[in-house]
Protein backbone atom coordinates (compact mmCIF):
# COMPACT_ATOMS: atom_id res chain seq x y z
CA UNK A 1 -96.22 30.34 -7.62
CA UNK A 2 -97.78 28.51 -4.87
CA UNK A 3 -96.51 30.44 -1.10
CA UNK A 4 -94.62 27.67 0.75
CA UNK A 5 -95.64 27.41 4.47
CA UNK A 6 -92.91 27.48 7.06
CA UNK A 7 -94.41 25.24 9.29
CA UNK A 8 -95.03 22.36 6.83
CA UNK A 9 -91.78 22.64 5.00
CA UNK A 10 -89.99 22.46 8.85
CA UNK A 11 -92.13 19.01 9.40
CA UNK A 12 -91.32 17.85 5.62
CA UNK A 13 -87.70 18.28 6.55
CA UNK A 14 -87.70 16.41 10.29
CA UNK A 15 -89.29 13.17 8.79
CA UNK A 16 -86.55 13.23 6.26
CA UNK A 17 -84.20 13.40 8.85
CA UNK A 18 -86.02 10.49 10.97
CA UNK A 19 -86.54 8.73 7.59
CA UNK A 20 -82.33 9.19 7.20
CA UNK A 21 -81.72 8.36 10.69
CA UNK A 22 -83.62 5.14 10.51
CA UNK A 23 -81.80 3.65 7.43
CA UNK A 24 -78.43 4.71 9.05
CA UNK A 25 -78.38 3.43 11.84
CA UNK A 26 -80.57 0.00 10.57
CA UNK A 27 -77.17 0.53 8.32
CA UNK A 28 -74.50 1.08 10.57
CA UNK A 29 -75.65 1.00 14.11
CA UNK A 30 -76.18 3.30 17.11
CA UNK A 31 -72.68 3.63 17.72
CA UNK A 32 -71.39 3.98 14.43
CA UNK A 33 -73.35 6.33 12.75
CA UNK A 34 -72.29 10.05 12.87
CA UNK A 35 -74.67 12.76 12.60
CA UNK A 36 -72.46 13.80 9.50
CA UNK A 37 -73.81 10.55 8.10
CA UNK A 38 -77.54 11.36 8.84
CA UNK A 39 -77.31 15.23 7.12
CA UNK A 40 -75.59 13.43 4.42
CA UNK A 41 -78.39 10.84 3.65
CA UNK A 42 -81.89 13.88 4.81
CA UNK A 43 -79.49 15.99 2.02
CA UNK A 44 -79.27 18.72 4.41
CA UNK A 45 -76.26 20.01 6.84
CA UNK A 46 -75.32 19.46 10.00
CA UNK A 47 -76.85 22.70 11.51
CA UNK A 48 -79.99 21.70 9.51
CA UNK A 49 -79.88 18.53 11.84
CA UNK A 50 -79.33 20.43 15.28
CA UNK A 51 -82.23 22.92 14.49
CA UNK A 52 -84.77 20.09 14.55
CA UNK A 53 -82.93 17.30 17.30
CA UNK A 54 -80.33 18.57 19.66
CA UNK A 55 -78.27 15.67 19.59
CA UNK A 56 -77.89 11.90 17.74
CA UNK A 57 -78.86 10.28 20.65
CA UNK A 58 -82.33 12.62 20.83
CA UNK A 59 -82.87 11.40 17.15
CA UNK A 60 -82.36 7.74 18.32
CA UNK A 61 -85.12 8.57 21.40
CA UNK A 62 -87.77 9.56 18.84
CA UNK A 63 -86.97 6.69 16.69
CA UNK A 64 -87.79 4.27 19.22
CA UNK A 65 -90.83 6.16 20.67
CA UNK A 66 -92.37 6.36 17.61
CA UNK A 67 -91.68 3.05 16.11
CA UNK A 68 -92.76 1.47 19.32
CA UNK A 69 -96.33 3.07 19.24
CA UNK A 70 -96.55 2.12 15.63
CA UNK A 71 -96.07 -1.43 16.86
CA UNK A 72 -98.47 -1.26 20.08
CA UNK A 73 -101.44 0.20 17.94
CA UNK A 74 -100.85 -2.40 15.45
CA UNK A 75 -101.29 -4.83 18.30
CA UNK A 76 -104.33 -3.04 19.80
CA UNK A 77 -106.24 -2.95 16.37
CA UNK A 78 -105.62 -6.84 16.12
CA UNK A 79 -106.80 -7.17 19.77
CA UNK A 80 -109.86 -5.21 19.03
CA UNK A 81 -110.95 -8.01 16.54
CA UNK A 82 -110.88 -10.54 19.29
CA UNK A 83 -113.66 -11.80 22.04
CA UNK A 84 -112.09 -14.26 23.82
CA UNK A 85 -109.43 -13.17 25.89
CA UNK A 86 -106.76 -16.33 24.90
CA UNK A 87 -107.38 -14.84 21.62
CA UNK A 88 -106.77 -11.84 22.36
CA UNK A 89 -103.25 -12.75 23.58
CA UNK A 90 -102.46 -15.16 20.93
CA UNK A 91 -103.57 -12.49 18.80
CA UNK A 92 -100.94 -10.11 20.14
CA UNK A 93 -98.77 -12.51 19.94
CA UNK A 94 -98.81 -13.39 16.34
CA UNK A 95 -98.95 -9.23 15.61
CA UNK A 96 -96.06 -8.63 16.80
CA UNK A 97 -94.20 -11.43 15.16
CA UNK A 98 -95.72 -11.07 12.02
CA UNK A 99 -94.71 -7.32 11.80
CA UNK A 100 -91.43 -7.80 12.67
CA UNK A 101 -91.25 -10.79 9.59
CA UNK A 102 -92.19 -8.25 7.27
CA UNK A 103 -90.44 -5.16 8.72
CA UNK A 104 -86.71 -6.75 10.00
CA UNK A 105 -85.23 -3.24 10.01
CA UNK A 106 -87.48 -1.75 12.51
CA UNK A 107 -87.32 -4.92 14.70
CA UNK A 108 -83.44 -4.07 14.41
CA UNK A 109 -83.97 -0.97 15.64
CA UNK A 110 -86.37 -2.04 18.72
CA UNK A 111 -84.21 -5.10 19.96
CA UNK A 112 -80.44 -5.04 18.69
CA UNK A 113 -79.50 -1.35 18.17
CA UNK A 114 -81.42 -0.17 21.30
CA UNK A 115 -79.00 -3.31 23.50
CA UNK A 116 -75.66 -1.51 21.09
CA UNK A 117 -76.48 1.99 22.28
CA UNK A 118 -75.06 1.83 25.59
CA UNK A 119 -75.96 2.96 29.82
CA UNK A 120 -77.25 6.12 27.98
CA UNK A 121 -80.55 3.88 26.83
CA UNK A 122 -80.90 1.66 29.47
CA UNK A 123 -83.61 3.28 31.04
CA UNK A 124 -85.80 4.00 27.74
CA UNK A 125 -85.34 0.28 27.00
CA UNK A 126 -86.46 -0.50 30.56
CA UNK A 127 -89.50 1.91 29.81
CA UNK A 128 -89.82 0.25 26.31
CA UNK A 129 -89.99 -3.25 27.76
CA UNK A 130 -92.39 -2.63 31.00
CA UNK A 131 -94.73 -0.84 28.02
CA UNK A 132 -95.13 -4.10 26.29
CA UNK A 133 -95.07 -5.89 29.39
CA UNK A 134 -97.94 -4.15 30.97
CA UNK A 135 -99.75 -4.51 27.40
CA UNK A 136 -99.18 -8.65 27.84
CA UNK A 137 -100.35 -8.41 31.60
CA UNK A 138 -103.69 -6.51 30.67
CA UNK A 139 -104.85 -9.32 28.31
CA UNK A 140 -103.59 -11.54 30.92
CA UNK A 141 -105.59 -10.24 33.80
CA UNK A 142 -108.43 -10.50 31.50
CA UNK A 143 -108.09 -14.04 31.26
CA UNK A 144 -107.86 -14.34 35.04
CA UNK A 145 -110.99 -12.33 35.67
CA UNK A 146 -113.32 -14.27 32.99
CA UNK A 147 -112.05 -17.32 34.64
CA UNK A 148 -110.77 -18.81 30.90
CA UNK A 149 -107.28 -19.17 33.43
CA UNK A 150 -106.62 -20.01 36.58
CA UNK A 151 -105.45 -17.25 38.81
CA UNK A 152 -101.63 -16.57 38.53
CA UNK A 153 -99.15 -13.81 39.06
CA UNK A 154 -99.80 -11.69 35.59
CA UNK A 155 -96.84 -9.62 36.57
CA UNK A 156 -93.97 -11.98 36.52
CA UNK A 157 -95.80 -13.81 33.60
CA UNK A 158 -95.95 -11.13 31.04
CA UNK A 159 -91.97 -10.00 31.91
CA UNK A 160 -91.54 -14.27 30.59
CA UNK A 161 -94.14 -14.03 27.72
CA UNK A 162 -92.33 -10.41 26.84
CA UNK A 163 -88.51 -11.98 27.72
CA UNK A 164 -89.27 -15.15 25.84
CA UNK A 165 -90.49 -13.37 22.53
CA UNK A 166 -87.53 -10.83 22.49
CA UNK A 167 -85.29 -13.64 23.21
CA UNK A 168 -86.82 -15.40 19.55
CA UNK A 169 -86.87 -12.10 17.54
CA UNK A 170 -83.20 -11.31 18.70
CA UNK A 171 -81.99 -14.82 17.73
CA UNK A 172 -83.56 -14.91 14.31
CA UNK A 173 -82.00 -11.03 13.87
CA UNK A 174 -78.29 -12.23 14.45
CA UNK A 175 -79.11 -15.24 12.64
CA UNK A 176 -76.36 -15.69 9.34
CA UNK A 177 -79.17 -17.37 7.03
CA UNK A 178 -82.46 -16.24 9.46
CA UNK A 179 -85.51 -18.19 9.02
CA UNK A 180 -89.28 -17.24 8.73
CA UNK A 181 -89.74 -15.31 12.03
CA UNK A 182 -93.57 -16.35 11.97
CA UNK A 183 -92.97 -19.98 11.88
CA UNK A 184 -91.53 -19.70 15.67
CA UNK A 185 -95.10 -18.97 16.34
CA UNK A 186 -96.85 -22.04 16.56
CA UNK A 187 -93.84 -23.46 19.05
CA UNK A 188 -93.80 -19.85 20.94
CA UNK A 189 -97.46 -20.17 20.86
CA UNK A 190 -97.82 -23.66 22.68
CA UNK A 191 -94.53 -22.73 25.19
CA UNK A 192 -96.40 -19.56 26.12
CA UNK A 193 -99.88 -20.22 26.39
CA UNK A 194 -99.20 -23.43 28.76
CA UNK A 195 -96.84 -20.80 30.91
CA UNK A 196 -100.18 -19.36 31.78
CA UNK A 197 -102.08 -22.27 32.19
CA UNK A 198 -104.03 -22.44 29.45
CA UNK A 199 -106.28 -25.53 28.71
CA UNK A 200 -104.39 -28.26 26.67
CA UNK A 201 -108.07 -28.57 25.06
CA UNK A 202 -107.67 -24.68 23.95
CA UNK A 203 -104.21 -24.90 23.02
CA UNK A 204 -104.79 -27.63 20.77
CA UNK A 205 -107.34 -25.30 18.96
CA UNK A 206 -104.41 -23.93 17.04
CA UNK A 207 -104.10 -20.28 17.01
CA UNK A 208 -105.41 -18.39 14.06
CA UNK A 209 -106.22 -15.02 15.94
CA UNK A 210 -104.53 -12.27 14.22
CA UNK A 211 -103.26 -13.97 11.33
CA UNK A 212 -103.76 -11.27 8.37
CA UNK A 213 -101.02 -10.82 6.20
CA UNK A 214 -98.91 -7.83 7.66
CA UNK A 215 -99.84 -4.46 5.95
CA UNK A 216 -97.35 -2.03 4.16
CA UNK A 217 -97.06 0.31 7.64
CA UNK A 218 -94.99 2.69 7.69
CA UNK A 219 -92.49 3.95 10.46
CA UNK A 220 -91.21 7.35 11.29
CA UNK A 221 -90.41 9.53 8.29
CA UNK A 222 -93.16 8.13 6.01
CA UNK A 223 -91.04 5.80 4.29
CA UNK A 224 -91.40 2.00 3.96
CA UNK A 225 -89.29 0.09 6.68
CA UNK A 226 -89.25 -3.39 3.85
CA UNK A 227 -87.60 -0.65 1.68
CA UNK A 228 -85.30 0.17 4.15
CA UNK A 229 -84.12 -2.89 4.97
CA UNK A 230 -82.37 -3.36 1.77
């Protein structure tokens, strides 16, 4: 028989744990979800659990973390494609909304559970938000500097662009019979892109930047946040 490594079977068993953790608390929420309900789901025990993450809340921490940089490099390999630096926002833009459309359990997991959790998250959903902030800003200050807009404050800017996008996500989440999430894009688009001063003449280009159908990405634990979600 083959010799099972250690090492590998330990990392097998954390991203089933993740994988668990994800589904339960897309399931259940932060709050109600007991680490007796993760073990249950990885199909290992409770001490199995501790071994790996010394607490639910330090599960709930890597959960974010990782789904978040999912998320940013998705954005950053769209951005790549782009030139021009509108595009490159509009292209950010549409990424993240078009991810979240095809994966509403992880965007339930970024925006609603992280809000449910309590004080004990408030700063690693201050962190979370400047992150995606500071992402905005960068392709905003590269708009300023090649002149395609007029000089503004980036700063306060990309904490609207970034405030107005989780304010559309969060609606369509709590939503009783939710919508397409990537038809608010052409609205958010035009709202957003005149916030920064953008040409009417380029605005009324349409934005097309990033508009690939969203791939079958996966989140922590390997498994397929659409198949979570059901």
């Amino acid at each position: 028989m083959p010799r099972i490594d250690p090492a590998e079977q330990s990392r097998s068993r954390r991203e089933r744990i993740l994988d668990a953790a994800f589904s339960a608390f897309a399931k259940r929420g932060y709050r109600d979800t007991a680490v007796d309900d993760i073990a249950a789901a990885a199909e290992t025990s409770k001490g199995g659990i501790y071994f790996h993450f010394p607490s639910k809340e330090a599960i709930f921490r890597e959960l974010m973390q990782t789904t978040a940089d999912k998320l940013v490099a998705r954005v950053e390999r769209a951005v790549a494609q782009q030139t021009e630096p509108v595009a490159k926002a509009e292209a950010a833009l549409h990424t993240v909304l078009a991810t979240f459309a095809g994966h509403r359990t992880m965007a339930r997991v970024l925006f609603l559970d992280m809000a449910g959790a309590g004080r004990a998250f408030q700063a690693e959903t201050n962190r979370l938000h400047e992150r995606f902030a500071e992402l905005i800003r960068g392709y905003l200050d590269e708009a300023v500097e090649s002149r395609a807009i007029a000089p503004l404050d980036t700063a306060i800017t990309s904490v609207v662009w970034f405030g107005a996008l989780n304010e559309v996500v969060a609606r369509w989440l709590l939503a009783d019979k939710p919508g397409s999430l990537e038809d608010t894009y052409p609205a958010l688009r035009e709202v957003l892109l005149r916030s920064a001063g953008v040409p009417e003449a380029r605005i009324a280009q349409g934005g097309t930047a990033g508009r690939e159908a969203p791939s079958r990405q996966t989140v922590p634990g390997g498994a397929e946040p659409g198949r979570r979600s059901r």
